[in-house]
Protein backbone atom coordinates (compact mmCIF):
# COMPACT_ATOMS: atom_id res chain seq x y z
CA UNK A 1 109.84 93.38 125.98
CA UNK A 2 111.72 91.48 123.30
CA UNK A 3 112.55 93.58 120.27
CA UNK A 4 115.76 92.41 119.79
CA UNK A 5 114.82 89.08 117.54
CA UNK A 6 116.04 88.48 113.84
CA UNK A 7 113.53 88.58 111.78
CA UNK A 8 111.51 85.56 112.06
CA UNK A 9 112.93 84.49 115.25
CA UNK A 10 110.63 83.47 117.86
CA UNK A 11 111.14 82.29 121.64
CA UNK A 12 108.65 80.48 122.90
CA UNK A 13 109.22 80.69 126.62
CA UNK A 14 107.67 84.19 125.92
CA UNK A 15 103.90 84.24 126.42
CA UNK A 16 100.96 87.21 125.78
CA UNK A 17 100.59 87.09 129.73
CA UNK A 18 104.18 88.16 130.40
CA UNK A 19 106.13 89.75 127.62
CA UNK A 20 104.47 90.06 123.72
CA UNK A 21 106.30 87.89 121.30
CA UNK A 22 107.40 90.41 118.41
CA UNK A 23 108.10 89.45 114.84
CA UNK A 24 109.47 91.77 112.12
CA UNK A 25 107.88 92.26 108.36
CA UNK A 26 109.22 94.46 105.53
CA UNK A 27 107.08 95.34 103.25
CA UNK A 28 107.70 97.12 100.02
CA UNK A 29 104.19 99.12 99.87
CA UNK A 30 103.89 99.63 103.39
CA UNK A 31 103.80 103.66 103.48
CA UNK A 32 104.25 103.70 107.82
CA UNK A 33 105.25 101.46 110.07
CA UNK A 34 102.13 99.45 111.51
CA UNK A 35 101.27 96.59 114.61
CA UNK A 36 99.14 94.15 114.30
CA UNK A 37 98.24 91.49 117.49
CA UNK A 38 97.55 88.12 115.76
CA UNK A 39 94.80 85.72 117.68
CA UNK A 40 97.75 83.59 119.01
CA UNK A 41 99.49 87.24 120.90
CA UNK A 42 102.34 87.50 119.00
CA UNK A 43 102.14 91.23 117.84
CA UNK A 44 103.29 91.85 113.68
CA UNK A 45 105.64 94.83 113.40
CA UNK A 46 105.73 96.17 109.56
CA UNK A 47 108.56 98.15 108.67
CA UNK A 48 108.03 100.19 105.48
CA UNK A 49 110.09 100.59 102.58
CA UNK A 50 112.71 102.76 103.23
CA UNK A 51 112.33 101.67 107.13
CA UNK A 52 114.85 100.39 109.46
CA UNK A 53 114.25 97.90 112.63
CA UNK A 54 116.10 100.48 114.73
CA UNK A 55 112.82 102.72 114.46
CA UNK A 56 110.66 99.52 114.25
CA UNK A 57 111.73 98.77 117.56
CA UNK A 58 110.38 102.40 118.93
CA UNK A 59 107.63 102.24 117.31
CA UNK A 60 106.80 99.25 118.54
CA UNK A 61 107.96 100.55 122.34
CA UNK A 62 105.71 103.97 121.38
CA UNK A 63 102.80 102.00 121.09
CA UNK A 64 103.33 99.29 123.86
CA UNK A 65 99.88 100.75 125.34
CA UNK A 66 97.81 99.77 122.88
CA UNK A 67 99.85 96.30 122.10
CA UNK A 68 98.76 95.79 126.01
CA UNK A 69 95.13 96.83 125.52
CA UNK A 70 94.84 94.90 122.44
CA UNK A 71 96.34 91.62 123.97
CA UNK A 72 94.05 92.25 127.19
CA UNK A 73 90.71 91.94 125.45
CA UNK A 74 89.50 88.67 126.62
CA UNK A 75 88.76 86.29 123.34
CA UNK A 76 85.86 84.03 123.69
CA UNK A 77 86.01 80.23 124.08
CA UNK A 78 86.27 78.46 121.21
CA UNK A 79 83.14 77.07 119.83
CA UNK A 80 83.30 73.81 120.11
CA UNK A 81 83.20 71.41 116.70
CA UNK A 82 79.04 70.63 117.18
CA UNK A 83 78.35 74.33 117.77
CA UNK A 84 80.75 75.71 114.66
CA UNK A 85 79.17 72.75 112.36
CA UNK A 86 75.66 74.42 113.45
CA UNK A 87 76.89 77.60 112.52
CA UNK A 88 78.69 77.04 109.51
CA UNK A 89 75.20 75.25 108.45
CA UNK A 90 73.34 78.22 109.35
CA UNK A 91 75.69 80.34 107.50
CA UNK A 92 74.94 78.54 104.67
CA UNK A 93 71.55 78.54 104.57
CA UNK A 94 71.73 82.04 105.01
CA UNK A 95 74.45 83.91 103.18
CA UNK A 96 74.05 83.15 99.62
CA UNK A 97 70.30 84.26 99.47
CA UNK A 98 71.07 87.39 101.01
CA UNK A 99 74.23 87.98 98.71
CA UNK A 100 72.04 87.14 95.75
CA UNK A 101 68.99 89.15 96.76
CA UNK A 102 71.74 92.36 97.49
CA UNK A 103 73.19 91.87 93.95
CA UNK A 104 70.43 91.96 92.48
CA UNK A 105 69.26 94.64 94.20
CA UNK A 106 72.72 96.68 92.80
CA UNK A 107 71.92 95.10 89.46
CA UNK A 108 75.14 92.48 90.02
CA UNK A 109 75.91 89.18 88.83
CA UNK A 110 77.45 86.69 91.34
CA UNK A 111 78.33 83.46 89.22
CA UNK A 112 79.20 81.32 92.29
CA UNK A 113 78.94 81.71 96.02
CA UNK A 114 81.17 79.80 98.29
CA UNK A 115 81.02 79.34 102.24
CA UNK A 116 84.46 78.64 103.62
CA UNK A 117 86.47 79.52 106.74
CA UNK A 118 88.79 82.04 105.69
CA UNK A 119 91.50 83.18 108.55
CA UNK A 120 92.20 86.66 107.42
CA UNK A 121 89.55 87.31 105.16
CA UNK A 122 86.05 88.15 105.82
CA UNK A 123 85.01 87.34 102.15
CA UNK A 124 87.17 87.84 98.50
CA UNK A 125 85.88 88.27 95.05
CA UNK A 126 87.41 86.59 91.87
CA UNK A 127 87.50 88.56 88.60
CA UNK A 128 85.15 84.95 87.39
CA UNK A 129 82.74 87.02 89.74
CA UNK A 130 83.12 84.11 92.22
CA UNK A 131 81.98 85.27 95.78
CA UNK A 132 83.39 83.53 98.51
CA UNK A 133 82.26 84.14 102.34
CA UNK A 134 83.84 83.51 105.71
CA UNK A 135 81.29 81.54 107.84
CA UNK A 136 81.83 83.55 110.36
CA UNK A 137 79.80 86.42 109.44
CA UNK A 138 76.89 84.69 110.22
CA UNK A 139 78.29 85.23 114.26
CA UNK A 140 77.87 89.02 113.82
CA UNK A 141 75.00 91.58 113.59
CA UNK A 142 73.45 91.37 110.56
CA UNK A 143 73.75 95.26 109.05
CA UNK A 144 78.31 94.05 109.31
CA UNK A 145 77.08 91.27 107.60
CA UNK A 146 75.46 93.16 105.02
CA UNK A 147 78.11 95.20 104.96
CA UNK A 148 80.78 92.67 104.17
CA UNK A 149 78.59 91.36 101.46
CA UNK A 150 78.17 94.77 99.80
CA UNK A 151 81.52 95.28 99.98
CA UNK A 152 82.48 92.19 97.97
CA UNK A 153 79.44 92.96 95.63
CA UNK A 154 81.53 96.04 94.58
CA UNK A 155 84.31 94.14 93.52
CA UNK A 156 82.24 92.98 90.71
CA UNK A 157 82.53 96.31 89.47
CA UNK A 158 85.93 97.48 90.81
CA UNK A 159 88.51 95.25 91.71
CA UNK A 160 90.89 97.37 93.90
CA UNK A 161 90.40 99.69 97.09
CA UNK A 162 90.76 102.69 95.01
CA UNK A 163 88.71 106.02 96.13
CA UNK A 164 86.13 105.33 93.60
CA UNK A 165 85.90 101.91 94.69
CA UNK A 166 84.80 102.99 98.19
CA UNK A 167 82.64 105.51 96.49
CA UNK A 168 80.73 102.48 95.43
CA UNK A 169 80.21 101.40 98.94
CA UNK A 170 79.45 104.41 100.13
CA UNK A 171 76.23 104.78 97.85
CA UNK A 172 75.46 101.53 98.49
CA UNK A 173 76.09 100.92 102.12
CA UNK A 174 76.26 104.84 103.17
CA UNK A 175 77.22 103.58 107.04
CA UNK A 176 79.34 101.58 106.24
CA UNK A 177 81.97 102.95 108.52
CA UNK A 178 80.46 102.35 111.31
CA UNK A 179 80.31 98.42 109.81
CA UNK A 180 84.07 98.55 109.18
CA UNK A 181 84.41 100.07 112.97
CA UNK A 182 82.61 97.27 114.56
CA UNK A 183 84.87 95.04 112.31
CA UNK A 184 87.67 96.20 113.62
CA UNK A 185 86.58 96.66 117.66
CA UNK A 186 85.20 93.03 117.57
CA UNK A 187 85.83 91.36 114.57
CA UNK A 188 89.12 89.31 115.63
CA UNK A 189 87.60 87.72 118.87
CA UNK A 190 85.41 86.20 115.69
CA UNK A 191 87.98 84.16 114.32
């Protein structure tokens, strides 16, 4: 296990087969200490304000089975470039109508739609009430989809992830925990 690195330090004799590669984060409005695994193995350790990397470090040893589990979920092949150009035309063809048709739906106006390929994000909303989408929705069931899509169609009228906020998803997309669920189980072998 290496837990020892400065922050930022990386070694890259260390691979997600053997050992994890660990890198260190503070973060001012972190409230706990959290993991992440990102696609390339390395697993994200954020220390919260107030934290030290002493308990970083156990943390981060506390929770090596799930670090494991997480890093042993097989990730698809990458599509390769013909596929994700058919794809990112589908998603094209097929994300803006249904947007539009859900905002207006929820009485919304979406001034601009945008399909990119987002690495983090799933979709964003601009206070211009600019919609931008991650291609990659179109890979997933449709009722995430929607879900993703409803969720950004909220911003429009709450631009935070305040309680009322998900109040608004709620009565608008009333499973949408079970969306955010899937999201999380199967979302990263996505990107």
């Amino acid at each position: 296990m290496q837990l020892g690195l400065p922050f930022g330090a990386t070694d890259a004799a260390v691979s997600p087969q053997s050992s994890p590669e660990y890198y260190f984060v503070r973060h001012r409005r972190a409230r706990r200490y959290l993991l992440r695994v990102d696609p390339d193995g390395r697993v994200r350790v954020t220390i919260p304000r107030g934290g030290s990397r002493r308990e970083a470090d156990a943390f981060a040893l506390r929770n090596r089975s799930w670090i494991d589990a997480q890093l042993s979920r097989a990730r698809p092949p990458a599509l390769a470039p013909e596929a994700q150009r058919a794809w990112r035309a589908r998603a094209k063809a097929v994300l803006p109508p249904r947007l539009f048709e859900l905002a207006g739906r929820h009485g919304l106006a979406v001034t601009a739609v945008s399909v990119r390929s987002q690495k983090t994000r799933w979709g964003s909303c601009g206070r211009n009430g600019h919609i931008s989408l991650n291609w990659r929705l179109i890979l997933m069931p449709e009722w995430v989809r929607d879900y993703v899509l409803v969720h950004e169609l909220m911003h429009l009228r709450r631009l935070d992830h305040s309680p009322k906020f998900w109040r608004l998803v709620e009565a608008a997309c009333p499973d949408y925990r079970v969306a955010r669920h899937w999201l999380r189980a199967h979302g990263p072998a996505l990107r």
